[in-house]
Structure formats: C-alpha cells, structure tokens
N, C-alpha and C. Protein backbone atom coordinates (compact mmCIF):
# COMPACT_ATOMS: atom_id res chain seq x y z
N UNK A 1 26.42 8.04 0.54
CA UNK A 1 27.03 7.14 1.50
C UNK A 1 27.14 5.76 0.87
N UNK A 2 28.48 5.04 0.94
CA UNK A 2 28.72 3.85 0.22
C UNK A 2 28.17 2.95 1.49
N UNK A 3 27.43 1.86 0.57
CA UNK A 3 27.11 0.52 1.98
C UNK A 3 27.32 -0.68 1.78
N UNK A 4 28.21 -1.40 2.48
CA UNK A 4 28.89 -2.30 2.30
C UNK A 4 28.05 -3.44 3.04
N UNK A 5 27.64 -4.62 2.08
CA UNK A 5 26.89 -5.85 2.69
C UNK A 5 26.47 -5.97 4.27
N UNK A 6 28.23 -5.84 4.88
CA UNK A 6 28.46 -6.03 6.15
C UNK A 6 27.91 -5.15 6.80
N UNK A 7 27.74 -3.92 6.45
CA UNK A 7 26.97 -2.72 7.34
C UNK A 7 25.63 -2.63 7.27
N UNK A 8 25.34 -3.04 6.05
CA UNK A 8 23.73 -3.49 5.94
C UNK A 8 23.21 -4.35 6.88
N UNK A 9 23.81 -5.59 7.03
CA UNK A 9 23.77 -6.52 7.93
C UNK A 9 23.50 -5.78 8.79
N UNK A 10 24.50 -5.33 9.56
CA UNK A 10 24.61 -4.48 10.69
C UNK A 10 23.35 -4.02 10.81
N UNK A 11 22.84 -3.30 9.98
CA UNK A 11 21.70 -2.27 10.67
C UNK A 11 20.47 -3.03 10.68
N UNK A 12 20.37 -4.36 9.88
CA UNK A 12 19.27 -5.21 9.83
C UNK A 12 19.06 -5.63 11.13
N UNK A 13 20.23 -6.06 11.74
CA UNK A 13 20.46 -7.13 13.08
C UNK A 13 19.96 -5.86 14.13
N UNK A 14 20.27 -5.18 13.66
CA UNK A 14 20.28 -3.78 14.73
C UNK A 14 18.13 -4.02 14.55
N UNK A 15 17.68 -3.75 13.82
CA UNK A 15 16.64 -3.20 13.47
C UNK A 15 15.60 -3.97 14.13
N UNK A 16 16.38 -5.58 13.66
CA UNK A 16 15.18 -6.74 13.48
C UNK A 16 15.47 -7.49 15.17
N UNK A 17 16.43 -7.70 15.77
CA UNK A 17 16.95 -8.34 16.68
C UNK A 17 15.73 -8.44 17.84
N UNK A 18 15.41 -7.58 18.39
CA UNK A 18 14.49 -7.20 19.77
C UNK A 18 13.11 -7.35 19.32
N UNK A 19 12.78 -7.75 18.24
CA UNK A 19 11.40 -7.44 17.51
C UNK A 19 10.93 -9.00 17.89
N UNK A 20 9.35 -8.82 17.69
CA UNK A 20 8.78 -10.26 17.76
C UNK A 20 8.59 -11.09 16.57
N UNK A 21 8.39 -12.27 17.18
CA UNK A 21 8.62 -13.47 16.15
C UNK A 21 7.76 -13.25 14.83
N UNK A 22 8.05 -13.39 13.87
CA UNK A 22 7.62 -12.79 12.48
C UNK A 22 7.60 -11.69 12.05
N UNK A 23 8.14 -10.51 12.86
CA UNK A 23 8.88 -9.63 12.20
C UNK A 23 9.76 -9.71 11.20
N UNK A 24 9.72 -8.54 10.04
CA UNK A 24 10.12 -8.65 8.75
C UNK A 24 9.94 -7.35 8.08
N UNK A 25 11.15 -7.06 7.65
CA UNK A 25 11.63 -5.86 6.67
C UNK A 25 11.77 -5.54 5.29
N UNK A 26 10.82 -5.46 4.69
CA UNK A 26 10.69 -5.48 3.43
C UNK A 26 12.00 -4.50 2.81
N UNK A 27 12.62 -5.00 1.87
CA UNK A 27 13.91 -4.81 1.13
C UNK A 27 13.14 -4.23 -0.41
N UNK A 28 12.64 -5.56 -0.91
CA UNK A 28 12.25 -5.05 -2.60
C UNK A 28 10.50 -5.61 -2.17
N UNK A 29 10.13 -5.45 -3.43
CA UNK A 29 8.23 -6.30 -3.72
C UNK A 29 8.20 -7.29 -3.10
N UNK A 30 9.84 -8.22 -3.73
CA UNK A 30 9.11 -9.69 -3.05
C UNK A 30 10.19 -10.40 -2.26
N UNK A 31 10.84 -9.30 -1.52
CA UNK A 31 12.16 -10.10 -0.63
C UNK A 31 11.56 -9.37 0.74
N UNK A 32 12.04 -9.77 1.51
CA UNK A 32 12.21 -9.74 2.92
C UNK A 32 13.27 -10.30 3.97
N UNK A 33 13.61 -9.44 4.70
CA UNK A 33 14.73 -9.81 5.64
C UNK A 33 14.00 -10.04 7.38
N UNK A 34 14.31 -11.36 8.35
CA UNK A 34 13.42 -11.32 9.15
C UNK A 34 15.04 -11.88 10.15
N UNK A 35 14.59 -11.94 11.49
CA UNK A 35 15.65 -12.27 12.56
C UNK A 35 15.29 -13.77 12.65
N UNK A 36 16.39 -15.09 12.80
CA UNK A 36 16.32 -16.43 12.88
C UNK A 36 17.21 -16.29 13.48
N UNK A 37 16.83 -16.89 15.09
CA UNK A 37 18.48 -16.78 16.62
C UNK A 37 19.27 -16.34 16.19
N UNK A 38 19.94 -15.72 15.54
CA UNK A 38 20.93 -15.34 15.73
C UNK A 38 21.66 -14.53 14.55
N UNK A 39 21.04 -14.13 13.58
CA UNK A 39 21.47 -13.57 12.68
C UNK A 39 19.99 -13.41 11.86
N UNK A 40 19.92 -12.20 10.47
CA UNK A 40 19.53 -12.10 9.90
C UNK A 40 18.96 -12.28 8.95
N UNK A 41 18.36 -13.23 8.15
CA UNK A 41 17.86 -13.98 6.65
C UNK A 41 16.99 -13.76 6.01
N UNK A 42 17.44 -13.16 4.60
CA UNK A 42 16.49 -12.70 3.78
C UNK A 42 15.43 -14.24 2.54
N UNK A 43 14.53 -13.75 2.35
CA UNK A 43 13.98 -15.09 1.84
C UNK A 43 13.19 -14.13 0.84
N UNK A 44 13.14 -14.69 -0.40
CA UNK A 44 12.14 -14.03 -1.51
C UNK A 44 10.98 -14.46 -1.71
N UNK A 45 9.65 -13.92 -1.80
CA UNK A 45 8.46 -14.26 -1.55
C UNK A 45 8.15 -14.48 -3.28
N UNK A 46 7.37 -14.97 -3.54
CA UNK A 46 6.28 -16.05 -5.02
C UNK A 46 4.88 -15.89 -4.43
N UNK A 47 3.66 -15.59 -5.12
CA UNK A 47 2.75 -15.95 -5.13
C UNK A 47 2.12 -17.43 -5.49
N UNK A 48 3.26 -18.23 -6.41
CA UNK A 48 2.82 -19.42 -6.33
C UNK A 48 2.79 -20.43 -4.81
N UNK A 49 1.88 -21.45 -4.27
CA UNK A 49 2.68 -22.58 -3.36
C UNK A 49 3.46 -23.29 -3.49
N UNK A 50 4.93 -23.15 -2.29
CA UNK A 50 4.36 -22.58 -0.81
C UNK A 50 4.28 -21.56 -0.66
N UNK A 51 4.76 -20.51 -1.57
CA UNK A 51 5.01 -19.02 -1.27
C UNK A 51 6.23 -18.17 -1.11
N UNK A 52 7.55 -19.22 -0.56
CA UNK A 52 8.80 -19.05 -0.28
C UNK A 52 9.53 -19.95 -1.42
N UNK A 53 10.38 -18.47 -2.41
CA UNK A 53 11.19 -19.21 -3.34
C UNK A 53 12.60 -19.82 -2.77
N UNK A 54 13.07 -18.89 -2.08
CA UNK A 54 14.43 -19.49 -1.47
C UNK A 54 14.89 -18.59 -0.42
N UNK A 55 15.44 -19.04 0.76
CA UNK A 55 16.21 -18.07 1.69
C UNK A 55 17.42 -17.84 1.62
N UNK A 56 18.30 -17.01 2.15
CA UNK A 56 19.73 -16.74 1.95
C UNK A 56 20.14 -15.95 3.39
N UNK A 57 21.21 -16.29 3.67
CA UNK A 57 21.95 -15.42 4.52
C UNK A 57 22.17 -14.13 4.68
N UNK A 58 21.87 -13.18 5.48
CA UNK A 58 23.02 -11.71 5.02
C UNK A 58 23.93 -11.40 5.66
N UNK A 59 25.23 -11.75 4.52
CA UNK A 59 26.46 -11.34 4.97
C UNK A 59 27.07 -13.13 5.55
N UNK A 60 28.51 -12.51 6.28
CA UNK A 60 28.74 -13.77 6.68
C UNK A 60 28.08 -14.31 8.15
C-alpha cells in the first residue's frame, strides 16, 4: 500500500485527536507525533537539554 504524507496525516489526526493532553505516537527512536488544537506535530527528541531538537508540521 502506497502512503502519501497527506494520508498519514490523516490517520495521525484520526489516532491522536480524542486522546489526552501529552499523548504521543512514536514514529522512529527519537521522533514523535502528538495532537496541538488542531492538527498534528511531530517534534524529534535529543537526550541532550532541553530535550526537544525541533518540531515540524505534518502535512499541510
């Protein structure tokens, strides 16, 4: 099955939406995708401080 960003999205928003606050879906070791109002955002985790290398959007 081919998966296109946008459908990923999709099933994240689907997944993560109704869940409680700090819910989070581990993707790889050190990424994670969590629900922020209104859409989806993945952020990559560091063991160095603060811990959060950078966040990003998924999808548009």
């Amino acid at each position: 099955m081919d998966m296109d960003l946008d459908h990923v999205r999709d099933r994240f928003d689907v997944l993560l939406r109704d869940r409680s606050r700090g819910t989070t879906a581990d993707i790889t070791e050190h990424t994670v995708i969590y629900w922020d109002r209104d859409r989806a955002m993945g952020v990559h985790l560091c063991a160095d401080p603060p811990g959060l290398r950078r966040s990003f959007r998924i999808g548009s």
